[in-house]
Protein backbone atom coordinates (compact mmCIF):
# COMPACT_ATOMS: atom_id res chain seq x y z
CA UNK A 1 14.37 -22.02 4.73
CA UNK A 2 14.52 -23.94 8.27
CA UNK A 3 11.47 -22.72 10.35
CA UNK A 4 14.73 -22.04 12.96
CA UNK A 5 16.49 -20.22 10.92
CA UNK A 6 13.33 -17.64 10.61
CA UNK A 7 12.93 -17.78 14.13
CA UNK A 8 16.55 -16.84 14.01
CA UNK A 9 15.98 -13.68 11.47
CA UNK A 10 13.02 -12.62 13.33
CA UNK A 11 14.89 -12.47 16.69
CA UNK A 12 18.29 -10.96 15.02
CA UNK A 13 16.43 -8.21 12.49
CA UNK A 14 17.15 -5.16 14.61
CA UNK A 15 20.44 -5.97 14.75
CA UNK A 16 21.54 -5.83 10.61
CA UNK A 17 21.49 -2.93 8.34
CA UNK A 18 18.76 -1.48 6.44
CA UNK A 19 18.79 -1.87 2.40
CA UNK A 20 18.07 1.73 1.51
CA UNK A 21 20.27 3.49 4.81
CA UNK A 22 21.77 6.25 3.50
CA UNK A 23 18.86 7.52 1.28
CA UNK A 24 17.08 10.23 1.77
CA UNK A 25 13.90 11.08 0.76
CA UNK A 26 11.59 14.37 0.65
CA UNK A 27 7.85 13.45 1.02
CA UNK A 28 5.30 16.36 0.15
CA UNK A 29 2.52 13.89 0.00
CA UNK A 30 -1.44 13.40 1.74
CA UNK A 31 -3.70 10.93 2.28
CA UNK A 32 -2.56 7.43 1.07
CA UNK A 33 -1.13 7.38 -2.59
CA UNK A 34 1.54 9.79 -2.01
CA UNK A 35 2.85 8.64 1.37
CA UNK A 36 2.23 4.87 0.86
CA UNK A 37 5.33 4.98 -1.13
CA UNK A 38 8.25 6.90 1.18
CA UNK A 39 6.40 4.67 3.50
CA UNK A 40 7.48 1.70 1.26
CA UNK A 41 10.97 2.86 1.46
CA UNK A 42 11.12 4.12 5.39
CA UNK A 43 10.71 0.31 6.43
CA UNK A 44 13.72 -0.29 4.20
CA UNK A 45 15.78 2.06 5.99
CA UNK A 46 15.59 5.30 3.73
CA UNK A 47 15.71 8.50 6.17
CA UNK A 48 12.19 10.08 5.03
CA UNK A 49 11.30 13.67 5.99
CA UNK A 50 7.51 13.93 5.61
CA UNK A 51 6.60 17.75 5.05
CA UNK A 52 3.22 19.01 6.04
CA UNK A 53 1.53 21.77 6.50
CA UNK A 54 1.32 23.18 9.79
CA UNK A 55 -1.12 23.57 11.68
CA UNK A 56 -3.09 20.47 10.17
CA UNK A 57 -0.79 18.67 8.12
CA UNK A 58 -1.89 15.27 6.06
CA UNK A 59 -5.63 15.34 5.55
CA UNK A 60 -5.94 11.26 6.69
CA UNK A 61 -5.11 12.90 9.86
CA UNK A 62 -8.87 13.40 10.41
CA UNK A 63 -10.30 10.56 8.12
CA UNK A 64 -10.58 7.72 10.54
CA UNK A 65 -12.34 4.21 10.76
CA UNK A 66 -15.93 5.02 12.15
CA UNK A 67 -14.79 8.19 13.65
CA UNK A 68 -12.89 6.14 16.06
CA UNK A 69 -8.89 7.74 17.10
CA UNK A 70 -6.41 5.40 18.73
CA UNK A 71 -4.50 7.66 21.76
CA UNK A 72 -6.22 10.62 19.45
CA UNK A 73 -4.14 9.78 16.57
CA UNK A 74 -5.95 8.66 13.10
CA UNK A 75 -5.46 4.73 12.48
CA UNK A 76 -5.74 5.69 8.87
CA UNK A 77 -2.41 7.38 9.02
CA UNK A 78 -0.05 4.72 10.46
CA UNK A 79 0.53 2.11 8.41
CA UNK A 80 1.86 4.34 5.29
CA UNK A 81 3.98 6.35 7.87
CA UNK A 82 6.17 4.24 9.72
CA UNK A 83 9.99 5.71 10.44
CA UNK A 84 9.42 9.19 9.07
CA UNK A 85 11.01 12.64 10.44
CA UNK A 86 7.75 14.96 10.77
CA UNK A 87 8.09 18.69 9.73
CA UNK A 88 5.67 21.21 9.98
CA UNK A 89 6.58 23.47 7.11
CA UNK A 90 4.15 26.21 5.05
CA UNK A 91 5.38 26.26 1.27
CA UNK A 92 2.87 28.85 0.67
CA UNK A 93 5.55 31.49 2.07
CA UNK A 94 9.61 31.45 0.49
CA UNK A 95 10.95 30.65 3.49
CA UNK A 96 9.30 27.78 3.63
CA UNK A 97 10.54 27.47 0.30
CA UNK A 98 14.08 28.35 1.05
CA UNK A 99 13.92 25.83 3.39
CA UNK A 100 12.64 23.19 1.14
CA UNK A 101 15.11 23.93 -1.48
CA UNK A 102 18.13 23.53 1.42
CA UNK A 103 16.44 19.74 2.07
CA UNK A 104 16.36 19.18 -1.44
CA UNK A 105 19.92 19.95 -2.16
CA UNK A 106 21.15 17.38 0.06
CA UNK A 107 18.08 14.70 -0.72
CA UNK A 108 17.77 11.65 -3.10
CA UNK A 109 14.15 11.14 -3.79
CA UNK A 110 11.34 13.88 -3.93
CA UNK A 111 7.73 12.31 -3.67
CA UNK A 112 4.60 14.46 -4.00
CA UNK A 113 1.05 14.13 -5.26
CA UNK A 114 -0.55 17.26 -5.10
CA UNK A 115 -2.28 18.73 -8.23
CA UNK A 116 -0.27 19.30 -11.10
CA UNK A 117 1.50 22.56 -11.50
CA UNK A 118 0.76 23.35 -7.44
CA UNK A 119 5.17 22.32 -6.73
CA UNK A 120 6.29 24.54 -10.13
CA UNK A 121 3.85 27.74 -8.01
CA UNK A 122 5.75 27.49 -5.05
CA UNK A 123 8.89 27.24 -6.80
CA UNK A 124 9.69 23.89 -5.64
CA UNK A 125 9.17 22.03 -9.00
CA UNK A 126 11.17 19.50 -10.69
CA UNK A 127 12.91 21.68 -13.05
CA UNK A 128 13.20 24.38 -9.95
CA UNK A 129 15.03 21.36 -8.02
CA UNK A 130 17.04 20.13 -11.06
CA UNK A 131 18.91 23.57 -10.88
CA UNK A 132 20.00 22.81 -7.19
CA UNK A 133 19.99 19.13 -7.28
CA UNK A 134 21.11 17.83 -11.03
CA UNK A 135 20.84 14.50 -9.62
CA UNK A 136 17.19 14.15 -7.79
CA UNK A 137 15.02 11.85 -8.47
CA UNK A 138 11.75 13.41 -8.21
CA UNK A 139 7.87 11.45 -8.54
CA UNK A 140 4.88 13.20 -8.84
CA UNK A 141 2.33 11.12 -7.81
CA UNK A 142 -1.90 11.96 -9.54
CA UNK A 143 -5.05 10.49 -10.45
CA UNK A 144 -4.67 11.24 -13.76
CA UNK A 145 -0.76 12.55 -14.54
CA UNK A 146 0.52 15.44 -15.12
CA UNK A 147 -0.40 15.98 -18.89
CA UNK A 148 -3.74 14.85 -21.16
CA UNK A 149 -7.05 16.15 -20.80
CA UNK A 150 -7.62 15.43 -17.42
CA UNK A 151 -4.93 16.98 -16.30
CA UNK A 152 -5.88 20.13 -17.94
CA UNK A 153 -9.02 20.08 -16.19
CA UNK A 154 -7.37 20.24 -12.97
CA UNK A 155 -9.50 17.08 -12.42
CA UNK A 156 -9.47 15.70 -8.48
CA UNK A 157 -9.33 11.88 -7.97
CA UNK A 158 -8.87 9.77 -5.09
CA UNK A 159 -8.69 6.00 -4.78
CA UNK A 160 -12.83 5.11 -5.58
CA UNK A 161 -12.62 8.01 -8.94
CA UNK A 162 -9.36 5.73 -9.98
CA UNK A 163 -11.40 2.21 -8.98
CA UNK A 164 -13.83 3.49 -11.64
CA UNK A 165 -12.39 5.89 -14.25
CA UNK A 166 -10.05 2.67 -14.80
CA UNK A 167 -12.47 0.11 -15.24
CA UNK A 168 -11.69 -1.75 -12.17
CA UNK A 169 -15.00 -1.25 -10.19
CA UNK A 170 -16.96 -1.98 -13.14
CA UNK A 171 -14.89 -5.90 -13.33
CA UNK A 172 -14.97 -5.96 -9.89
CA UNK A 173 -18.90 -6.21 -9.79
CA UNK A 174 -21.09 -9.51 -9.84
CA UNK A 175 -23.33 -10.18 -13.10
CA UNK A 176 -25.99 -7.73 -13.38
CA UNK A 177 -25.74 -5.94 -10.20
CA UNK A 178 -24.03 -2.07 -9.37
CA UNK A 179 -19.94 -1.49 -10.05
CA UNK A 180 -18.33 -2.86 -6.88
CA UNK A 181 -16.08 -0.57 -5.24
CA UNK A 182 -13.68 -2.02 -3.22
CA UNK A 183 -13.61 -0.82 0.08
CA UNK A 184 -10.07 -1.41 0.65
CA UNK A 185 -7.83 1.59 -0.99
CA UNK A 186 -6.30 -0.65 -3.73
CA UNK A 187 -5.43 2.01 -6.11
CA UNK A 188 -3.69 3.99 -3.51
CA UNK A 189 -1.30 1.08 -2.31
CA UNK A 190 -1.19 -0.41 -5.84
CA UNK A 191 0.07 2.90 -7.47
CA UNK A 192 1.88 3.46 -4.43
CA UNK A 193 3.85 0.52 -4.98
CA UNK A 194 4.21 0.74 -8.89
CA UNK A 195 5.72 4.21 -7.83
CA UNK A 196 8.25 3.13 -5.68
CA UNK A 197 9.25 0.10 -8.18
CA UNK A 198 10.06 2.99 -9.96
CA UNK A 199 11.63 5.25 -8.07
CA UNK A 200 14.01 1.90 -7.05
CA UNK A 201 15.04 1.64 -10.99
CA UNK A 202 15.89 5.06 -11.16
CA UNK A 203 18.28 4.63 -8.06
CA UNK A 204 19.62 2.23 -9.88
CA UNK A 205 20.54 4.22 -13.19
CA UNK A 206 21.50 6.96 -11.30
CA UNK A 207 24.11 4.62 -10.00
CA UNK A 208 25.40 3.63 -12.94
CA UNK A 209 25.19 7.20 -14.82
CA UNK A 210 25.10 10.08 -12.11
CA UNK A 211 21.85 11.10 -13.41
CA UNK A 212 18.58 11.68 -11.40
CA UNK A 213 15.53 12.01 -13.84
CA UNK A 214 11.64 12.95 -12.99
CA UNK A 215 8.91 10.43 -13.14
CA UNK A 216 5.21 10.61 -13.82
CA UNK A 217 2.74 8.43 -12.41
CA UNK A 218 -0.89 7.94 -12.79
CA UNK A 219 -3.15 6.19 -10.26
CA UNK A 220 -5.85 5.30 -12.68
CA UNK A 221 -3.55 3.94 -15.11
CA UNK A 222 -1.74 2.00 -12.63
CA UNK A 223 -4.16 0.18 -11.46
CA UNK A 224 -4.58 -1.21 -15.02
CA UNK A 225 -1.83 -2.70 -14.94
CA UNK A 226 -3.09 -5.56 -11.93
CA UNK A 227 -6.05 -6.06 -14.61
CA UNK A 228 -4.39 -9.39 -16.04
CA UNK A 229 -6.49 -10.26 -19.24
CA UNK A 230 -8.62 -8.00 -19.18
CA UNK A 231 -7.29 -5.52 -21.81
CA UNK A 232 -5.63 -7.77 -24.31
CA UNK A 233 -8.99 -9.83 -24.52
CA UNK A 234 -10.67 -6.63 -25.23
CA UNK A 235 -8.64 -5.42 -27.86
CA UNK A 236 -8.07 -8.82 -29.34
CA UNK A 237 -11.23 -9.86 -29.50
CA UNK A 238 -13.20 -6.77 -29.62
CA UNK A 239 -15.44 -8.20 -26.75
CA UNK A 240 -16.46 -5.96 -23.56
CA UNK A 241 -15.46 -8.09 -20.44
CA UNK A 242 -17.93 -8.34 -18.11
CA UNK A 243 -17.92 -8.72 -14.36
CA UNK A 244 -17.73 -12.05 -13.27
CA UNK A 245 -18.31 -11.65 -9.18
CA UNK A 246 -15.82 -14.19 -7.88
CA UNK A 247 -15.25 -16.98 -10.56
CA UNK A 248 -12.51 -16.79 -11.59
CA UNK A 249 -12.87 -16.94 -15.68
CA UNK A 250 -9.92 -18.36 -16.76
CA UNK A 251 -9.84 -21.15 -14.54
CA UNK A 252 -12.55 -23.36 -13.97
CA UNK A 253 -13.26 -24.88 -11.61
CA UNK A 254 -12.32 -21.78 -9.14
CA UNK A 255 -14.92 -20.00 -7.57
CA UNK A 256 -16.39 -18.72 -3.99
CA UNK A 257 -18.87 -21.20 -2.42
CA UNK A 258 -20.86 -20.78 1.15
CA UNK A 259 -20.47 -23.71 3.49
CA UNK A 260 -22.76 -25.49 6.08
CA UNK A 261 -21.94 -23.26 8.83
CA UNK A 262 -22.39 -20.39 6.50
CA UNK A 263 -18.73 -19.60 5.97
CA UNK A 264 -17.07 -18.86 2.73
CA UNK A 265 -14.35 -21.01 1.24
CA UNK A 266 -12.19 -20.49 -2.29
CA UNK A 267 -11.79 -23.43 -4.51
CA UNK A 268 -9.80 -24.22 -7.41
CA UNK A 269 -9.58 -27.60 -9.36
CA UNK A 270 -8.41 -26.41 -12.95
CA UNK A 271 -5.64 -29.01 -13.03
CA UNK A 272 -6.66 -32.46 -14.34
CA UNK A 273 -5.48 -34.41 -11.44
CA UNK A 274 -6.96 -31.34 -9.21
CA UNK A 275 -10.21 -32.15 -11.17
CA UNK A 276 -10.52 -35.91 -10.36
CA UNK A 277 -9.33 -35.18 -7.11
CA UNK A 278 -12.25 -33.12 -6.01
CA UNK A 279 -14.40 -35.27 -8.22
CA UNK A 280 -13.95 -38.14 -6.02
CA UNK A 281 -13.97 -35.96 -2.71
CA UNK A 282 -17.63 -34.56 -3.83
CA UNK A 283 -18.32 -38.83 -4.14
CA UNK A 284 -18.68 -38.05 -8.01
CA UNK A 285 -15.88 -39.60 -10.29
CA UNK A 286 -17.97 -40.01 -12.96
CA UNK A 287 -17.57 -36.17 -13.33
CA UNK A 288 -13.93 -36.70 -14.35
CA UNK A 289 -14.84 -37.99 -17.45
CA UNK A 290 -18.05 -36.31 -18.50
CA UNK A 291 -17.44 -34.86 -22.06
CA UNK A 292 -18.80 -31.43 -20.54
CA UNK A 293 -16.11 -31.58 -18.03
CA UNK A 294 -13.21 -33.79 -19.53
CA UNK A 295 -10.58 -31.29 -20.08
CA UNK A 296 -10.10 -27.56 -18.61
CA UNK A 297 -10.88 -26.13 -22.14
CA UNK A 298 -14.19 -27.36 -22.28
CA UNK A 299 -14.89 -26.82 -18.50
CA UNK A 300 -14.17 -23.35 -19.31
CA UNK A 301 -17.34 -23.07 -21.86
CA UNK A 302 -19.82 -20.89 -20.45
CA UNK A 303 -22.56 -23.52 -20.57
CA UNK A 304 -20.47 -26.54 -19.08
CA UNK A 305 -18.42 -23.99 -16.55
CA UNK A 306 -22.36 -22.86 -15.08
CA UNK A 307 -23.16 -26.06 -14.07
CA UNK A 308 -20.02 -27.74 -12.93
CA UNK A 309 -20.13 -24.89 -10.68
CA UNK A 310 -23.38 -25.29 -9.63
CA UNK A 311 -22.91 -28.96 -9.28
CA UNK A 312 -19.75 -27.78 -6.56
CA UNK A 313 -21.98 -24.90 -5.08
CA UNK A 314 -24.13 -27.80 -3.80
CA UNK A 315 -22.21 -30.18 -2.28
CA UNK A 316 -20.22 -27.78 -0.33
CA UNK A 317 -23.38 -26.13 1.03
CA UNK A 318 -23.38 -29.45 3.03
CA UNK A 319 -20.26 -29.47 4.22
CA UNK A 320 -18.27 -27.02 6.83
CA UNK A 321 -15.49 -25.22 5.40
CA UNK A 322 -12.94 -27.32 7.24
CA UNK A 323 -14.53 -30.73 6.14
CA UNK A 324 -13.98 -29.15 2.72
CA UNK A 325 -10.68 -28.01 3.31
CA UNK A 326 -9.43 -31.34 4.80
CA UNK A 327 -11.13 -33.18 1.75
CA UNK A 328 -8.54 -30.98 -0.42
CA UNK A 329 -5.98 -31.94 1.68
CA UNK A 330 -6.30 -35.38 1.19
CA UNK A 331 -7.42 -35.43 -2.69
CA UNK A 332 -5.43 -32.23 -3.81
CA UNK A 333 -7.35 -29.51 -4.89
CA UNK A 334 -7.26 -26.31 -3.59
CA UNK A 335 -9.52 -25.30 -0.95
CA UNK A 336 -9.91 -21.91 1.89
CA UNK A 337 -11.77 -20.47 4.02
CA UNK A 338 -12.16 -16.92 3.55
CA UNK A 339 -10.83 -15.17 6.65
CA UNK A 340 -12.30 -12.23 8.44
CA UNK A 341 -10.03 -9.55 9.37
CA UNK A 342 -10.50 -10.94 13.54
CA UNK A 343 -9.35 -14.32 12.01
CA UNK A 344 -6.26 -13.34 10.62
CA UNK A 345 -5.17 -11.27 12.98
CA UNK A 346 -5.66 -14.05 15.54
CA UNK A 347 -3.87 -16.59 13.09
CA UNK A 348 -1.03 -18.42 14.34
CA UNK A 349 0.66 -18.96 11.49
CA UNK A 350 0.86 -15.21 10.48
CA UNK A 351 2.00 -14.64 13.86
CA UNK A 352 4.73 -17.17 14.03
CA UNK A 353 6.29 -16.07 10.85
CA UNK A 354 6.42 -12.64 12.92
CA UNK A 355 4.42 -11.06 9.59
CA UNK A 356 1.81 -9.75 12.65
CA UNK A 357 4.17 -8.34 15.27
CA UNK A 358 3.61 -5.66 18.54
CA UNK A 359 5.25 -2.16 17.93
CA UNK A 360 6.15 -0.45 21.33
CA UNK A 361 6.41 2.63 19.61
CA UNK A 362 7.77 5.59 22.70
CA UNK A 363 4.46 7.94 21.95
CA UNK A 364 2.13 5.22 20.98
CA UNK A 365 2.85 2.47 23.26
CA UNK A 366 2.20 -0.99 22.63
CA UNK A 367 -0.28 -2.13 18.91
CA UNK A 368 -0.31 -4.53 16.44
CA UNK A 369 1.00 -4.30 12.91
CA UNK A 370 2.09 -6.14 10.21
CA UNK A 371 5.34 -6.48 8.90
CA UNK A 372 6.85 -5.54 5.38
CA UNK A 373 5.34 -8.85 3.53
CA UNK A 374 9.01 -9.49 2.33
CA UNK A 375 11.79 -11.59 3.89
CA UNK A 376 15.34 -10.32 3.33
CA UNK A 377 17.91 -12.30 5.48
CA UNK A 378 21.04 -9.62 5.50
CA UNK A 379 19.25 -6.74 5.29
CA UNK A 380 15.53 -7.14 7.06
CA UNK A 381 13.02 -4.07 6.91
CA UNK A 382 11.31 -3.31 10.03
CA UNK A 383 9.44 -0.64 11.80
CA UNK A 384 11.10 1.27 14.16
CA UNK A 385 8.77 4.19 15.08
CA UNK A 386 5.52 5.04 14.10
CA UNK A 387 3.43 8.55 13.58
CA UNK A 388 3.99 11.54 15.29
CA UNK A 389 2.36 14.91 15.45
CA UNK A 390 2.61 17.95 13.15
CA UNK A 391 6.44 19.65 12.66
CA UNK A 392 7.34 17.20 15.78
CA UNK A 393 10.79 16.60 14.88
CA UNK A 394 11.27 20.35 13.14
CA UNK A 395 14.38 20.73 15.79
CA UNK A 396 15.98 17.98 14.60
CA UNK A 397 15.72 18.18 11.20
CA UNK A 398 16.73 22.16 11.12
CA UNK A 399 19.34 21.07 13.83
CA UNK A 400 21.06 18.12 12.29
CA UNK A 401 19.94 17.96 9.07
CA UNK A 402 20.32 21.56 7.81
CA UNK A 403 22.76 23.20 10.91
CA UNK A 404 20.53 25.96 11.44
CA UNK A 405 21.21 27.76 14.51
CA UNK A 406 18.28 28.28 17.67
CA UNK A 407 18.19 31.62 15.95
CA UNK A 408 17.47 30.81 12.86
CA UNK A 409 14.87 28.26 13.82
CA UNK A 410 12.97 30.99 16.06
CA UNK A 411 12.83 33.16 12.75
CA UNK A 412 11.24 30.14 10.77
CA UNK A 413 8.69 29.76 13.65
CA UNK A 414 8.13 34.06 14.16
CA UNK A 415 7.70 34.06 10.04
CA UNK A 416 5.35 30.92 9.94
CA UNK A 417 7.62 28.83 7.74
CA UNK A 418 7.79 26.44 9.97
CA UNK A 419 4.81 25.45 12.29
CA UNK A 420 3.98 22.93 14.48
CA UNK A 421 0.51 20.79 15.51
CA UNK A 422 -3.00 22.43 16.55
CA UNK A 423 -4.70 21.73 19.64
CA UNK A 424 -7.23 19.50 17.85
CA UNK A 425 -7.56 15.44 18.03
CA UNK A 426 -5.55 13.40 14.57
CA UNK A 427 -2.86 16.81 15.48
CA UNK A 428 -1.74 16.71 18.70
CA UNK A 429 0.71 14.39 20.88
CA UNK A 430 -1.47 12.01 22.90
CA UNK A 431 -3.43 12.78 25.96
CA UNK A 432 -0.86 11.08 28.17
CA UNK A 433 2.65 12.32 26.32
CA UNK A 434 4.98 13.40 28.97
CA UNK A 435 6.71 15.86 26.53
CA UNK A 436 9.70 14.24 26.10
CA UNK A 437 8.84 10.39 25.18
CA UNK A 438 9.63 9.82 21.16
CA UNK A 439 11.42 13.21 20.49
CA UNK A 440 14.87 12.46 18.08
CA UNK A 441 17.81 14.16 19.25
CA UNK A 442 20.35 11.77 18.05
CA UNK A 443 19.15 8.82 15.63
CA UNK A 444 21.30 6.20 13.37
């Protein structure tokens, strides 16, 4: 598409409907599987109620970068939270339940990842729901599902237990040296997504049959699923993979290599004319046709793969990174620096695409975030608030979502159901909220 016409969609977004408006969804979820996914769907225009407990609410609340808070709200928390209605409501007690059960009956989607059998306690459950609600789709969201031995254990997980209960730290890791955990919380938003991909499907047969249904999923074993060849080679073959750092082994040559300046850069030649092509840009054509090296097949043997790749590791250790990456240019291979986090937020091209955008979010002010990484030119996601404190928009759900009366909400509060934010930092409004700024009395 015309770079105008994207300038076009990025300028016009706000002003065309959401995919998923209309949907609503009923988030019991913490830290970053479970609300990574309503998160997913918020930015697509689903109306998500995010249900914590009061006084504290979502434990990422407190687990920040460095123990650093931005306007004494956790980082951690905003980018799977964008667009969500924030109640502060105790399940432990039945009004709490009662009120949860009211929500239900007039939601779409239930999301949770709590520990199994914890929803079916406080009566909340998706059998309990079904009763109400024949045709809720409800997730449950674990490290290890809801059934198996694991499960039975009552066994905890969080994003590093499913990085290495699944394999993935172990592949992850260079040749002899430690399992490599990724510091990045790839199960969560992996899982997260594979949820939501499912969650989507059901919407879909519920459209076509009236039917909600319940779905099950498993962080460890979702993560699996991203693991490519890994598993069928195994089985096939009956050989253990083995880490491999950053070559890639099915493609060869493809690698990491440190430059000159003592940058990084990714390069991949697996193609033949890719092969010649950096050949002749590393003043070697010869290489082209050296039996070791004549075909991809045999540049993928161990012994010939080693030292083609050592033969690369050299020359670009005398070259910069962009020397390298203009020599690609011209011959065409693939070639990339590897960007630090400062370097792609400072990247013009990210920004011009409007991928890195400024949120002026009414409690927050003014911070950079990313966009949803997908285009969609009639309906456009797009963030339109960010976090907010504990139970800060109780009034308006109890108000226009369930028509509960000032009376009725004061009981709630007098009975603890509902519950709003304590006086501690990653809970409270900011240090400079006016009281008013960000509170929904009226939103489409």
């Amino acid at each position: 598409m015309a770079e105008s016409t994207w300038r076009n969609y990025k300028e016009s977004k706000f002003s065309k409907p959401l995919p998923l408006k209309g949907i609503r969804v009923l988030e019991v979820c913490t830290l970053l599987l479970g609300p990574s996914g309503p998160g997913f769907l918020s930015r697509l225009g689903a109306e998500v109620i995010k249900c914590e407990m009061p006084p504290l609410g979502d434990t990422l609340r407190s687990l920040v970068p460095f123990g650093y808070f931005f306007k004494e709200q956790s980082t951690s928390l905003i980018r799977p939270n964008p667009n969500k209605y924030w109640i502060g409501l105790d399940l432990h007690k039945p009004e709490g339940q009662q009120v949860f059960r009211e929500l239900a009956a007039k939601a779409d989607i239930i999301e949770e990842n709590l520990r199994p059998g914890v929803m079916e306690r406080w009566n909340v459950g998706y059998r309990q729901i079904k009763e109400i609600n024949p045709s809720i789709i409800y997730i449950s969201k674990t490290g290890f599902g809801q059934w198996g031995q694991y499960a039975e254990e009552n066994r905890p997980s969080n994003d590093g237990a499913a990085q290495g209960m699944s394999g993935y730290a172990w592949m992850s890791s260079f040749p002899g040296r430690p399992p490599l955990k990724s510091r990045l919380y790839i199960c969560d938003s992996y899982g997260a997504l594979m949820g939501e991909v499912a969650v989507l499907a059901a919407l879909h047969y519920r459209d076509r049959t009236g039917k909600g249904q319940y779905i099950e999923l498993s962080q460890s074993e979702a993560i699996m699923r991203a693991m490519s060849w890994v598993w069928p080679y195994q089985h096939i073959t009956g050989k253990r993979a083995m880490p491999a750092g950053n070559r890639d082994v099915s493609l060869c040559p493809a690698d990491t290599f440190r430059c000159a300046d003592d940058t990084f850069l990714a390069l991949a030649a697996p193609d033949p004319d890719e092969f010649r092509g950096l050949c002749i840009a590393m003043g070697r054509p010869e290489l082209a046709d050296d039996p070791r090296f004549k075909d991809h097949l045999t540049r993928l043997q161990e012994e010939n793969a080693t030292e083609i790749l050592r033969i690369i590791a050299e020359w670009v250790r005398t070259k910069t990174a962009e020397e390298v990456e203009e020599l690609a240019e011209k011959h065409g291979f693939t070639a990339s620096r590897l960007y630090t986090i400062k370097d792609v937020v400072e990247n013009e091209h990210f920004r011009e695409r409007g991928f890195i955008t400024e949120v002026d979010d009414p409690l927050l002010g003014p911070f950079l975030d990313y966009e949803f990484p997908v285009m969609m030119s009639k309906t456009p996601p797009r963030v339109r608030w960010s976090i907010r404190p504990v139970g800060f928009d109780n009034e308006y759900v109890m108000t226009h979502i369930l028509g509960k009366s000032e009376d009725e909400i004061r009981q709630l509060y007098e009975c603890g159901a509902l519950g709003k934010w304590a006086d501690v930092r990653g809970r409270r409004p900011p240090p400079d909220w006016d009281g008013k700024a960000g509170l929904i009395m009226t939103r489409d």
